[in-house]
Protein backbone atom coordinates (compact mmCIF):
# COMPACT_ATOMS: atom_id res chain seq x y z
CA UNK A 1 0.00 0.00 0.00
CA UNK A 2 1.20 3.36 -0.87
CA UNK A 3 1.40 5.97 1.66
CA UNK A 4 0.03 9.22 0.25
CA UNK A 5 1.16 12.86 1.07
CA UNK A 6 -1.26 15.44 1.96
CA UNK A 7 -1.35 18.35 -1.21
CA UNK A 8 0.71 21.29 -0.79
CA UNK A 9 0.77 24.49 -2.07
CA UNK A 10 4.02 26.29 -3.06
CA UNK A 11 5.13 29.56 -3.72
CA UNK A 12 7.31 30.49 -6.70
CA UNK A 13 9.45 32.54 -6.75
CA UNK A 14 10.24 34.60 -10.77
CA UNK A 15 13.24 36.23 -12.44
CA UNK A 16 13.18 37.91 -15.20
CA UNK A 17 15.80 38.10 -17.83
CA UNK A 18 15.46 40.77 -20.61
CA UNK A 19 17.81 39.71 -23.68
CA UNK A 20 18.45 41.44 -27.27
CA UNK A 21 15.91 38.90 -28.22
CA UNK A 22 13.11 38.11 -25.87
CA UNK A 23 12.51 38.48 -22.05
CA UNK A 24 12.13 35.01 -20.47
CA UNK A 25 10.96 34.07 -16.60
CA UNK A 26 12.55 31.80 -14.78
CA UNK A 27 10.16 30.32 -12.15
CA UNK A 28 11.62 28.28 -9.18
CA UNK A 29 9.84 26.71 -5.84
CA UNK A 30 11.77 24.88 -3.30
CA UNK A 31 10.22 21.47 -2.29
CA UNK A 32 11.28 20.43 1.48
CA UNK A 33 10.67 17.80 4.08
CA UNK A 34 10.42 14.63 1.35
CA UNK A 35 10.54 11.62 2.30
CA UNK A 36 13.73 9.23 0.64
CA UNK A 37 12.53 6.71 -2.19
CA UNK A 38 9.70 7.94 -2.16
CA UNK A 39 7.33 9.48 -5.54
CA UNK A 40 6.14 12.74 -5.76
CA UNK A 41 3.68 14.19 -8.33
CA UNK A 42 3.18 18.18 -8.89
CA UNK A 43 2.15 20.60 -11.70
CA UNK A 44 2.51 24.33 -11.85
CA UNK A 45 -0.51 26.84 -12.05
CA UNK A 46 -1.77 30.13 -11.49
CA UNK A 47 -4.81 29.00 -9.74
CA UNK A 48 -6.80 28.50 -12.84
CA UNK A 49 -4.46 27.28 -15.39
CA UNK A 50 -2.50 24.53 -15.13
CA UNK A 51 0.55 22.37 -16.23
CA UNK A 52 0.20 18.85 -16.82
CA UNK A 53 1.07 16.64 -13.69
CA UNK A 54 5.24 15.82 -13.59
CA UNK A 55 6.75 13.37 -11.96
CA UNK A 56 9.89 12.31 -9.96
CA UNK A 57 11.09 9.85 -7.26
CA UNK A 58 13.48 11.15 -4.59
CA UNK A 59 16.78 9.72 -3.69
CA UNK A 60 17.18 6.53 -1.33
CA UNK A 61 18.62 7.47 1.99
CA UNK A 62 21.72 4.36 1.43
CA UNK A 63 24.16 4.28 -1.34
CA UNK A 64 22.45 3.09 -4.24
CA UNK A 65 22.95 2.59 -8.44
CA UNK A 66 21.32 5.78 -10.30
CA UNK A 67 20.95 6.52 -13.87
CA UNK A 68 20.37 10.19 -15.26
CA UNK A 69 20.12 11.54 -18.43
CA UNK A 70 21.30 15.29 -19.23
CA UNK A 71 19.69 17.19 -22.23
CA UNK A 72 21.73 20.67 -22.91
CA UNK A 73 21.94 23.37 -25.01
CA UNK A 74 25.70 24.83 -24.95
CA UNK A 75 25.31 26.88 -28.46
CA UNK A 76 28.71 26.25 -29.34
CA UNK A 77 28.42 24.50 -32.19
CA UNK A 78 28.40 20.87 -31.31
């Protein structure tokens, strides 16, 4: 049986960047108090809009095997 969380609600916190080309927002939240091993579903919203739901598992509290994968964009080239 899974153990569920009560909901929480967040706040963000935004930056704003003004380029050449665009101004973008970067918004960030800080999740705390999770439990290890454990999954964790959220979505982001303005209270009558929102995201679909995301998805991620936190860390085991032993040493453990992990995989990751990294998507970037350096724009040099490569």
């Amino acid at each position: 049986m899974t153990r569920q969380e009560p909901q929480r609600q967040l706040p963000a916190a935004t930056t704003t960047l003004a380029t050449d080309l665009n101004t973008a927002h970067l918004h960030t939240a800080e999740f705390s108090g999770l439990v290890p091993d454990t999954l964790y579903a959220y979505r982001v919203g303005d209270g009558a809009n929102w995201s679909e739901w995301c998805h991620f598992r936190t860390a085991k509290d032993v040493p453990a095997p992990f995989t990751f994968l990294y998507f970037g964009d350096a724009q040099n080239d490569i």
